[in-house]
Protein backbone atom coordinates (compact mmCIF):
# COMPACT_ATOMS: atom_id res chain seq x y z
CA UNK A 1 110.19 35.05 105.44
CA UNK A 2 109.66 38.88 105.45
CA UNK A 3 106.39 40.39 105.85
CA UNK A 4 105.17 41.88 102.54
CA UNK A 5 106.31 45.71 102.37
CA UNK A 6 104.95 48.61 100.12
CA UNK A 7 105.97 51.98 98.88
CA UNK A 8 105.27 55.20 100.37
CA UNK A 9 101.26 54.84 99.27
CA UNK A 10 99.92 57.01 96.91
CA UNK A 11 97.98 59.58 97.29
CA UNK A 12 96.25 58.91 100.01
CA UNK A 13 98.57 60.45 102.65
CA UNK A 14 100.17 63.24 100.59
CA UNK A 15 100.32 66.59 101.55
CA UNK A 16 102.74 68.71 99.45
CA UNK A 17 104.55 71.45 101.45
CA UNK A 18 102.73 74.18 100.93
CA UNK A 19 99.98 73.03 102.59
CA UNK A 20 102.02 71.87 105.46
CA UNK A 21 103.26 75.32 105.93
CA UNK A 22 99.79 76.98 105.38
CA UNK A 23 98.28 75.02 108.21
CA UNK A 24 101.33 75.34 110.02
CA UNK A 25 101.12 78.90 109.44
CA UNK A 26 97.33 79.30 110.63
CA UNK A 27 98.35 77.40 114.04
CA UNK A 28 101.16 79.60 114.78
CA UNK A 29 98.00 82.21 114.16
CA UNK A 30 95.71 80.74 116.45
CA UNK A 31 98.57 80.27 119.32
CA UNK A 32 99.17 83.63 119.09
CA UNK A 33 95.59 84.38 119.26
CA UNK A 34 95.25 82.17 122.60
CA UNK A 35 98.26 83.98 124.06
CA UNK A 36 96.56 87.25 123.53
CA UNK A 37 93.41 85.76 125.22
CA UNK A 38 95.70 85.22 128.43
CA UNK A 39 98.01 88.18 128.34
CA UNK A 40 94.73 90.41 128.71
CA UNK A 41 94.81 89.61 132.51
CA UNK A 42 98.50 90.80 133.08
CA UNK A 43 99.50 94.10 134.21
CA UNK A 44 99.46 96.99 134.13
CA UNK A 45 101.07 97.29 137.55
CA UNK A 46 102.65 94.67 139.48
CA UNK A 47 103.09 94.35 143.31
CA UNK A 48 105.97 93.71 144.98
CA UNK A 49 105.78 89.67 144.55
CA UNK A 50 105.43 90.50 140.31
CA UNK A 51 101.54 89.67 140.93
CA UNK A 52 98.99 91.81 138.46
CA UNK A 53 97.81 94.76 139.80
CA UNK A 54 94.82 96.02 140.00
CA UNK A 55 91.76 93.70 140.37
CA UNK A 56 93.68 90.50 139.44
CA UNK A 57 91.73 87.68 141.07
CA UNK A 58 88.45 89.27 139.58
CA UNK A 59 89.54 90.31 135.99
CA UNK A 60 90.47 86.93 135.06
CA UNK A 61 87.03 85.10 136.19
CA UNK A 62 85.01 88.33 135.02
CA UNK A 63 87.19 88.65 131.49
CA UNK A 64 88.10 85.10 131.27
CA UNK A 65 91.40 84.92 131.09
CA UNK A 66 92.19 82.97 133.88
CA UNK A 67 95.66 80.93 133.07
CA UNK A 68 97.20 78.19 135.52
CA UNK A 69 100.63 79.34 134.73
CA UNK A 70 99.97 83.24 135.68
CA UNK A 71 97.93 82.36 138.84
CA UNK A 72 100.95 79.68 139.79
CA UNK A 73 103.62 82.07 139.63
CA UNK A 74 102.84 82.74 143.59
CA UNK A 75 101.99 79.56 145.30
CA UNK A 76 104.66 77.05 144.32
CA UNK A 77 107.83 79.09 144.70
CA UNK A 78 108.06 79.34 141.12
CA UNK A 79 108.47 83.42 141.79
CA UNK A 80 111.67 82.30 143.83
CA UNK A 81 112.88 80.60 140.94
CA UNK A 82 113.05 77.41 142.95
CA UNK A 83 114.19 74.30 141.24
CA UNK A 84 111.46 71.25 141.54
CA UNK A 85 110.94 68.71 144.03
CA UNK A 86 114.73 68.99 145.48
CA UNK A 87 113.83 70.37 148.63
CA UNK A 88 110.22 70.20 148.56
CA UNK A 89 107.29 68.20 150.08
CA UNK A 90 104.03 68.40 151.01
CA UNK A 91 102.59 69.59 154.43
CA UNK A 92 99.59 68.17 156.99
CA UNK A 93 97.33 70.56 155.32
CA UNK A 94 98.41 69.24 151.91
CA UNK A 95 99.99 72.59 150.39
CA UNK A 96 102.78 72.08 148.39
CA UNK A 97 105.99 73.59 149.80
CA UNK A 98 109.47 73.78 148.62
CA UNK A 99 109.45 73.98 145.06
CA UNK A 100 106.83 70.77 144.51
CA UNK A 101 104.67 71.46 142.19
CA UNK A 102 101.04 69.08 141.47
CA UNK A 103 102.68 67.58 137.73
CA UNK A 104 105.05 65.19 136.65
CA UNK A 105 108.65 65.55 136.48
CA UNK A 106 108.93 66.87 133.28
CA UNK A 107 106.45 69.41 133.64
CA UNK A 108 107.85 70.54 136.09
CA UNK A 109 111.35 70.92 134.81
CA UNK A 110 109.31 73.03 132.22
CA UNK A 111 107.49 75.23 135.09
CA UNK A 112 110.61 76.24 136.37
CA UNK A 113 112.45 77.10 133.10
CA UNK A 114 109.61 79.60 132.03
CA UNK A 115 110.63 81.52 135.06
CA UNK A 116 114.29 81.55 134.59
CA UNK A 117 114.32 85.05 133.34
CA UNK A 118 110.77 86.28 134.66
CA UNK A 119 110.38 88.73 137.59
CA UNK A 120 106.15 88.87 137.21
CA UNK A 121 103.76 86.85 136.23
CA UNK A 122 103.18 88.44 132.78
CA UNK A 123 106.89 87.55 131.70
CA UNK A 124 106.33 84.13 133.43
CA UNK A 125 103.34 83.76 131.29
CA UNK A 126 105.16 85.33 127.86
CA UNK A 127 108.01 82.92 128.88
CA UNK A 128 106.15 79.93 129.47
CA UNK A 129 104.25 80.42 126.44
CA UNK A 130 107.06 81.37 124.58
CA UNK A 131 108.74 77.91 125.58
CA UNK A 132 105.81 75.99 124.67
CA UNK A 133 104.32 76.89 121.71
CA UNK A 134 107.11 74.66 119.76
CA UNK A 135 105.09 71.45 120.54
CA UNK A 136 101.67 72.71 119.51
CA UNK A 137 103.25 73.82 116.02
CA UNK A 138 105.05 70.83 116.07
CA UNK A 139 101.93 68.93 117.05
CA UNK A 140 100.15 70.62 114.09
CA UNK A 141 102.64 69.64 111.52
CA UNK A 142 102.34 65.96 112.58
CA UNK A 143 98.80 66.18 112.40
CA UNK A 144 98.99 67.58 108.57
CA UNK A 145 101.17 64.76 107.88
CA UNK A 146 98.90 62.13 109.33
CA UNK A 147 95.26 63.25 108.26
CA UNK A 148 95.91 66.32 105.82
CA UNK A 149 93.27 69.44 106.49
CA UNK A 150 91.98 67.44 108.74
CA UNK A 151 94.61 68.98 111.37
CA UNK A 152 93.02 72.02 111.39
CA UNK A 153 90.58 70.99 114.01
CA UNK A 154 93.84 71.24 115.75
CA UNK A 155 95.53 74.05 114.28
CA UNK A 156 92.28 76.85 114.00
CA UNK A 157 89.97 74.75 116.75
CA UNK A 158 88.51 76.81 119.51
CA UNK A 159 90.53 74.85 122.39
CA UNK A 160 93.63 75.82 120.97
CA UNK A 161 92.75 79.59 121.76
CA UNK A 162 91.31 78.59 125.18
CA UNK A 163 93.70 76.18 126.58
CA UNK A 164 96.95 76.23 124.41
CA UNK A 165 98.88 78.77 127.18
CA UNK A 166 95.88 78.27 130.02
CA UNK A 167 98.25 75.08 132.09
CA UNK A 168 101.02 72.76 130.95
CA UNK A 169 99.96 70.43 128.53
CA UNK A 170 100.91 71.17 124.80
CA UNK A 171 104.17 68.96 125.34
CA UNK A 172 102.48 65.66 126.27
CA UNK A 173 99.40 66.50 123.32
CA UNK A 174 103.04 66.16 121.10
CA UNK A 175 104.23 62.80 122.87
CA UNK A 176 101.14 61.23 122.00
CA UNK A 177 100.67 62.49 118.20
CA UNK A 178 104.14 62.10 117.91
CA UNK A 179 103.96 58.20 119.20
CA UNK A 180 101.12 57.81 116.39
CA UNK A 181 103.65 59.56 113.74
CA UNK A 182 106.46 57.51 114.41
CA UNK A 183 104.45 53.71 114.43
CA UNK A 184 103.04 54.82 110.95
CA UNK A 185 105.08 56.89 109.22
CA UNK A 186 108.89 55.73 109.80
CA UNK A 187 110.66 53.61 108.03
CA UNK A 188 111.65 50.93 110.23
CA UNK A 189 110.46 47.84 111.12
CA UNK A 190 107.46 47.29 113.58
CA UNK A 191 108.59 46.75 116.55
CA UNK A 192 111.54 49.16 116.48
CA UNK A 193 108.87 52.19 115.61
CA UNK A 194 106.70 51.09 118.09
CA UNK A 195 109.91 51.18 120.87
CA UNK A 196 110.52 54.39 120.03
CA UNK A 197 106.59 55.66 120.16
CA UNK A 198 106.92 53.72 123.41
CA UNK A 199 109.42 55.87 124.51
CA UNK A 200 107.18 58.78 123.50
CA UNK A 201 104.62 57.73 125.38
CA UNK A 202 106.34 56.94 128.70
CA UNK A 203 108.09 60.64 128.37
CA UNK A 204 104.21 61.85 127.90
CA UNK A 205 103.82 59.78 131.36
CA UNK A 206 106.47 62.24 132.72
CA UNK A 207 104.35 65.13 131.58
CA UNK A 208 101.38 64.54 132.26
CA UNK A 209 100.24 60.69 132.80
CA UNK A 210 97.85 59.53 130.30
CA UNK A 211 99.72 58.62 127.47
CA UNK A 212 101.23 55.72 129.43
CA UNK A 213 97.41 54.20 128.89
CA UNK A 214 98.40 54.24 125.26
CA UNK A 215 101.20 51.55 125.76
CA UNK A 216 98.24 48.48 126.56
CA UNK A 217 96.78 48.95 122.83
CA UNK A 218 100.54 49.45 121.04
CA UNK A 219 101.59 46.35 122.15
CA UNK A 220 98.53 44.43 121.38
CA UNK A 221 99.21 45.83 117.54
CA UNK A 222 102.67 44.85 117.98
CA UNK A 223 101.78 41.65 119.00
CA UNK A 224 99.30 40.62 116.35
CA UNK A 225 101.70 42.14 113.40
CA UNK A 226 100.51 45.42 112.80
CA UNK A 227 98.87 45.71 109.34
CA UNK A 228 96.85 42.52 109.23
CA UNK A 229 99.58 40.82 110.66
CA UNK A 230 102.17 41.60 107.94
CA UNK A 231 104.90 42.72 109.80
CA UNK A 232 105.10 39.52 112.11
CA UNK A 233 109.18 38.99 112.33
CA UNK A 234 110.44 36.11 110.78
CA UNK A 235 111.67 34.41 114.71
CA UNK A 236 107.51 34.12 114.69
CA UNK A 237 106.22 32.97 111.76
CA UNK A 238 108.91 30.04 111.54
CA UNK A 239 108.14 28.87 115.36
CA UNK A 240 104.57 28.59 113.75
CA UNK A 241 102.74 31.13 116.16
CA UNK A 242 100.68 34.10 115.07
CA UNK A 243 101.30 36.42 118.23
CA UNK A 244 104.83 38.30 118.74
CA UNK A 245 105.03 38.18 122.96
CA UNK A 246 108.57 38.96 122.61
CA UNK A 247 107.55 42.04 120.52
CA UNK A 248 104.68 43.32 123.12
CA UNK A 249 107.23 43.03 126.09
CA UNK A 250 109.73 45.16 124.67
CA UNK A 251 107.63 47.77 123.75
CA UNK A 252 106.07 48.04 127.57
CA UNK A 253 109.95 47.58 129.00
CA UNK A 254 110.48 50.79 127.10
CA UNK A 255 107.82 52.83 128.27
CA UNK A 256 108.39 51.21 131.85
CA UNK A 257 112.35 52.08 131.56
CA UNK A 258 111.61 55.70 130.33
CA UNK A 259 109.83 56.61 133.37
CA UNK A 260 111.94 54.87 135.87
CA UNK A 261 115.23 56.50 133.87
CA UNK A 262 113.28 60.35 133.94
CA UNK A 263 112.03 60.34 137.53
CA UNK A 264 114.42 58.52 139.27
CA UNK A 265 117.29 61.03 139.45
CA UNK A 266 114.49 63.13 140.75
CA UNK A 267 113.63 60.90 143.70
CA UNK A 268 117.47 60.36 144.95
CA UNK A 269 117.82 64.21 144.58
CA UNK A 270 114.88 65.08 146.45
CA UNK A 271 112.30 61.67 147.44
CA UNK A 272 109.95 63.73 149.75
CA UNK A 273 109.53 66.58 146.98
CA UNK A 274 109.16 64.62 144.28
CA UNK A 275 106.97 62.10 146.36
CA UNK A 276 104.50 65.24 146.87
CA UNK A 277 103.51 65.85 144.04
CA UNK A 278 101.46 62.18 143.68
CA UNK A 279 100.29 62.43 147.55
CA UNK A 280 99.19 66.31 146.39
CA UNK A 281 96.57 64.31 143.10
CA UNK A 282 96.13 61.48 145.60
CA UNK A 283 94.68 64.06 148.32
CA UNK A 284 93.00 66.21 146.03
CA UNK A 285 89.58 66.83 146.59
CA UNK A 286 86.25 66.49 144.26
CA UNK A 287 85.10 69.86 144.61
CA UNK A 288 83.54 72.93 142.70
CA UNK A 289 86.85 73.37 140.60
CA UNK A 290 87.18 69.81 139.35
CA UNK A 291 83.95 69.66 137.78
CA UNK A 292 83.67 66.33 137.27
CA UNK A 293 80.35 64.11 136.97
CA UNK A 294 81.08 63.05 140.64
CA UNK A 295 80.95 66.26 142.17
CA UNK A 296 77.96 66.75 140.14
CA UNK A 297 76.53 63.69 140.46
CA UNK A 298 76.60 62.75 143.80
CA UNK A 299 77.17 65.29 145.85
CA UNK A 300 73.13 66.63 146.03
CA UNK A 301 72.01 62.98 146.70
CA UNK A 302 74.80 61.72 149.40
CA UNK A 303 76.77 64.80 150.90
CA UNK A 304 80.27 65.83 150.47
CA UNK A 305 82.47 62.95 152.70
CA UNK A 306 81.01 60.21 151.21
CA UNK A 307 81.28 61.07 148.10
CA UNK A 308 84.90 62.05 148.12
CA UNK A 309 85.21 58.45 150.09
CA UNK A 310 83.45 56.56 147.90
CA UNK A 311 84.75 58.37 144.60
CA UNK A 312 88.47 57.46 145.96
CA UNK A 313 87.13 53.98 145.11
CA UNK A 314 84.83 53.90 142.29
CA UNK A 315 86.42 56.47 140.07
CA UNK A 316 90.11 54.16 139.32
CA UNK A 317 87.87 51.24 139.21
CA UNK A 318 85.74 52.02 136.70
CA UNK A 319 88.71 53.88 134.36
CA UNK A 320 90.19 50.56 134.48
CA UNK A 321 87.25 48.49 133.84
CA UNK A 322 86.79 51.26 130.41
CA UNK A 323 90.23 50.94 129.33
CA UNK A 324 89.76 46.64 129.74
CA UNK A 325 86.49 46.94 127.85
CA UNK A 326 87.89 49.40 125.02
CA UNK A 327 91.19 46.84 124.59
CA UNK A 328 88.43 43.57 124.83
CA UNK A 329 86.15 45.54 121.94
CA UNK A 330 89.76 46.37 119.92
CA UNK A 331 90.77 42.48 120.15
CA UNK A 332 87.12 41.56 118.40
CA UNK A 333 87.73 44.02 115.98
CA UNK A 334 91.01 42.12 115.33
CA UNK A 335 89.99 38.81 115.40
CA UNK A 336 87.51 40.23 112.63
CA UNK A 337 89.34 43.00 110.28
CA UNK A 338 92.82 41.04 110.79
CA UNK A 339 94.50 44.23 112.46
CA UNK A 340 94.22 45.43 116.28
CA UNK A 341 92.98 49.30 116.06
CA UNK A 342 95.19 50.32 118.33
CA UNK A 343 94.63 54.58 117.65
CA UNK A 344 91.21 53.82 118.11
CA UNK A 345 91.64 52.06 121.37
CA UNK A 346 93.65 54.65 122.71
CA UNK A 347 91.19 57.07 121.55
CA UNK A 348 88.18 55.37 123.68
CA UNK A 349 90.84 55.08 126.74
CA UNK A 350 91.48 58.50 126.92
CA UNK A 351 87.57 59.10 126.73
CA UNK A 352 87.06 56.85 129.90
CA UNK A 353 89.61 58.55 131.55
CA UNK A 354 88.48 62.38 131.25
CA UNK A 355 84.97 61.27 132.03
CA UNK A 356 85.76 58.74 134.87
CA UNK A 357 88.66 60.83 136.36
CA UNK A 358 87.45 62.90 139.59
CA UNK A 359 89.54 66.01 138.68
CA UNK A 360 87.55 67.27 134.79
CA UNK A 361 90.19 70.54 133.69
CA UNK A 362 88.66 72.83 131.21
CA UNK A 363 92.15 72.21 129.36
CA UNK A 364 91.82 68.30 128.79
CA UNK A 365 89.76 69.25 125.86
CA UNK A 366 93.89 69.60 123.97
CA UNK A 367 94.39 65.91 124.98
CA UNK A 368 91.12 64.82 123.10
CA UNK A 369 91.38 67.16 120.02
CA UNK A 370 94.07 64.92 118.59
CA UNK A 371 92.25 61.87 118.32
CA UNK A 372 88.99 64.19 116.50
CA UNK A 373 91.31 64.67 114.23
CA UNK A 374 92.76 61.48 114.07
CA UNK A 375 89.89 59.16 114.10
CA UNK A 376 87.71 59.24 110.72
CA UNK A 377 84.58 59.98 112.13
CA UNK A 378 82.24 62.66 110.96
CA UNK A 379 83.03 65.75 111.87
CA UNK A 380 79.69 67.61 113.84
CA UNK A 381 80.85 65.14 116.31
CA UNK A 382 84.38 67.50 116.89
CA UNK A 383 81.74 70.56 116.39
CA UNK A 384 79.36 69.13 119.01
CA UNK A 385 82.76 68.90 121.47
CA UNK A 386 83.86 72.34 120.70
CA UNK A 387 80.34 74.06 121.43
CA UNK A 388 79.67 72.51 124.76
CA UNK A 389 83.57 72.70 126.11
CA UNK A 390 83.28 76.71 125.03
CA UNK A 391 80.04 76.33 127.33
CA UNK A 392 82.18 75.11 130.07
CA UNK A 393 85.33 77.29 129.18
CA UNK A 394 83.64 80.71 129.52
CA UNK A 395 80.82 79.68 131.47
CA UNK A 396 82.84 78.33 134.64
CA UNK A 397 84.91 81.11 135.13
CA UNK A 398 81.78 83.90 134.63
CA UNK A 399 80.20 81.66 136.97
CA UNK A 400 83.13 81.61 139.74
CA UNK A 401 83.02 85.50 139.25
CA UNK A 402 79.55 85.47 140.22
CA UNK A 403 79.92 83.50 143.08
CA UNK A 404 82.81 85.47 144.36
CA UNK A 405 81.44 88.71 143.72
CA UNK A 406 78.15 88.51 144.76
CA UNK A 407 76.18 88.78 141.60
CA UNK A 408 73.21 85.85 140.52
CA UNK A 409 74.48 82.46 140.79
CA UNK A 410 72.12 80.43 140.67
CA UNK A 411 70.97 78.02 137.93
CA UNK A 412 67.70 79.78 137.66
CA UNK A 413 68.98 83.31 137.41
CA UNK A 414 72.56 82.62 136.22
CA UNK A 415 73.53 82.13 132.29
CA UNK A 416 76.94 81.02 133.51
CA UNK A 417 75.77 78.54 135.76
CA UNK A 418 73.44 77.05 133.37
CA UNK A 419 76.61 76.97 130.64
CA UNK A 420 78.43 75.68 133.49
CA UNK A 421 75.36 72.54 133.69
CA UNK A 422 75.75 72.50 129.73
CA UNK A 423 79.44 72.14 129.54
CA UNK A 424 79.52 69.57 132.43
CA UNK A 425 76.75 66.82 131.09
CA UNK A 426 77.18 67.77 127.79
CA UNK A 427 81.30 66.65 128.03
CA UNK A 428 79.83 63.43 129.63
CA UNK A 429 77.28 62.52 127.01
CA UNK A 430 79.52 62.75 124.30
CA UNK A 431 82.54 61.29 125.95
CA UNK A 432 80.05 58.16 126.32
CA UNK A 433 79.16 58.24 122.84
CA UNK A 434 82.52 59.04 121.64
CA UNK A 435 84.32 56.07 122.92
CA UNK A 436 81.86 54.18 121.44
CA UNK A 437 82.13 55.64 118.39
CA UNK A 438 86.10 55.38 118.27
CA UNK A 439 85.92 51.79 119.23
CA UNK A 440 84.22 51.67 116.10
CA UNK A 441 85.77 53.92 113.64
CA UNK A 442 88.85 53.33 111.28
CA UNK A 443 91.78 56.32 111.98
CA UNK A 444 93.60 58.53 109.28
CA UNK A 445 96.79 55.88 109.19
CA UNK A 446 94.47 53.31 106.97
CA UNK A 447 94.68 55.01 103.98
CA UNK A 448 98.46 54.29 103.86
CA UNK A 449 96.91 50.91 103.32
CA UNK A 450 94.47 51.66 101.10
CA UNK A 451 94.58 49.54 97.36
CA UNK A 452 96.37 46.59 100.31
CA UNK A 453 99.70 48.39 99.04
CA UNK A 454 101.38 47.50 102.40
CA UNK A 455 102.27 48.78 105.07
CA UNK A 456 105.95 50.35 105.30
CA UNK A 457 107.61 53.09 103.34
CA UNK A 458 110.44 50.94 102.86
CA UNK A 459 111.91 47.89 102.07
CA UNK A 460 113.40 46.97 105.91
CA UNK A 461 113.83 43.88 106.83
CA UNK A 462 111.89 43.01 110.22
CA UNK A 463 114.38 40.77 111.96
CA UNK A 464 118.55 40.40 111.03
């Protein structure tokens, strides 16, 4: 028996090429813009280890323009053009040494190449950005494909001007869309798409791991068929069970075998170095640049070593326990619509991890934009996002310029602090009521279903 298939869907999910290119067009735009933001802290002089000269540490809090990749280019031997982890490791005061860097394998293959032909940290940051700005017009595209002018929360979005060139994180935004992309729009059957968007997802692991909590909720929609169960292979439905186990398991192996496969020639090549840069997250502290709730939270009521102690303990717990209740809430949505939301899932996930997390990046803002535009829920809920993260985007770096330069800092006499207070419980409210919300919404891949036309864009059988 072969699950019922449909054609390509009608008009629900077209979007002629003109369109494609406009909004493609209007990212490219807005990347440019965001480079333009971070270029204003380079030059004009350099000092003898390519740093900006003059004023550099306080131009980009005052002017913010602060970038991870410009301030990194001293620090992590990335000046030295040093290749990754080989010979590095991480020291008794927890500094990085020896070409470690704090990210995943991947990302750090990609911190090294911006620097290949860079001798300061403007060309490192022209470079870098120069190398990356591929996935976020890639990422747009997708995102036209999938949900139409809904992208352009993506492509014209305030966080793409803040954040696109501000660390490393445009290529794993792409392994996640792109994971979506290839379960719903490919032509193949189930649990071959959802292999390769495994794949995707473990290589976003190797970037930057949070996609990898994205591989619970794809196998539970692999398991239970996809589409209201329609693309159950044939092996199932004649054994008489509703569940494909075999399905679920191969889609995790290939996640699990994509990360072993990418880091491991890293480990034999260098175990220490590439060791370092999980000890370096694992030993990080919860401090003033983290800005999560838990440095806000519970710092003023029980001091500073017990909360990073007791943080170290509560913080993965309670990520966990989200992710278990946003897969629990997707598997009653299941057994009641017929199809496990599995975008949506992911979507709530990714909200318990930025707010549970103890390290809260002004750039994480890319990995949630996505899913905004993704998930079909109204839209003053993306605008509400945007306004308090460009509290938190300006506001913490005018507020680290006050501290450091002695002007008003505090919260009564301070604008940036209180944008800083804005921006911090303002993420946290709506990253509550957004993963409640997601849990609840439908996503932009429905309306390939819509008129029950079926699921596929072609007629492929789901098991030879």
């Amino acid at each position: 028996m072969t699950p019922e298939r449909g054609g390509a869907g009608g008009s629900a999910h077209r979007f002629g090429r003109v369109a494609l290119a406009v909004l493609v067009l209007l990212c490219g735009l807005t990347l440019l813009l965001g480079f333009a933001n971070k270029d204003r802290c380079t030059g004009p002089a350099f000092d003898q280890w390519g740093r900006t000269q003059p004023d550099y540490d306080e131009r980009n809090k005052e002017e913010v323009c602060y970038s991870d990749i410009q301030h990194l280019w001293i620090g992590r031997d990335i000046d030295r053009h040093v290749f990754p982890y080989v010979d590095g490791g991480i020291n008794d005061q927890g500094i990085l040494v020896g070409g470690s860097v704090e990210y995943p394998v991947l990302s750090g293959l990609l911190i090294w190449a911006g620097a290949i032909f860079a001798h300061n940290d403007a060309e490192y940051l022209l470079y870098s950005s120069l190398l990356m700005a591929p996935f976020g017009l890639l990422t747009g595209y997708l995102l036209g494909k999938l949900a139409r002018w809904r992208a352009l929360l993506w492509a014209i979005g305030p966080p793409l001007v803040l954040y696109a060139f501000h660390n490393w994180d445009l290529p794993v935004v792409l392994c996640s869309v792109a994971a979506v992309y290839v379960v719903h729009r490919w032509n193949r059957p189930l649990v071959e798409r959802a292999t390769v968007a495994s794949v995707l997802l473990g290589l976003g692991f190797a970037f930057k791991v949070y996609p990898a909590v994205f591989v619970l909720p794809l196998m539970l929609f692999v398991a239970t068929g996809g589409w209201r169960g329609r693309e159950l292979p044939d092996r199932v439905l004649r054994a008489g069970k509703k569940v494909d186990v075999a399905g679920a398991v191969k889609v995790a192996l290939a996640s699990i075998v994509t990360v072993v496969l990418v880091n491991v020639p890293f480990a034999i090549a260098g175990y220490d170095g590439w060791l370092a840069s999980f000890e370096f997250q694992g030993q990080r502290r919860v401090d003033i640049t983290t800005n999560s709730i838990w440095y806000w939270g519970l710092r003023p009521f029980i001091g500073d070593d017990a909360m990073q102690s007791l943080v170290g303990v509560i913080s993965p717990i309670l990520m966990l326990v989200s992710f278990a209740v946003a897969a629990g809430y997707g598997w009653l949505r299941f057994r009641r619509e017929g199809s496990y939301p599995w975008v949506a899932v992911s979507a709530a996930m990714l909200c318990g991890f930025m707010l549970l997390h103890k390290v809260h990046s002004p750039q994480y803002t890319l990995w949630l934009v996505p899913f905004l535009v993704l998930m079909r829920i109204p839209l003053t809920w993306a605008f509400a996002y945007f306004a308090v993260d460009l509290a938190m985007g300006i506001g913490i770096f005018r507020w680290f310029w006050a501290i450091e330069f002695g002007q008003p800092a505090g919260i009564y006499d301070s604008f940036s602090a209180q944008a800083v207070m804005i921006g911090v419980w303002g993420r946290a409210a709506l990253l509550v009521a957004l993963f409640v919300v997601f849990l609840k919404a439908r996503d932009v891949t429905e309306d390939d279903h819509s008129g029950d036309r079926g699921f596929l864009r072609g007629a492929v059988a789901a098991e030879h």
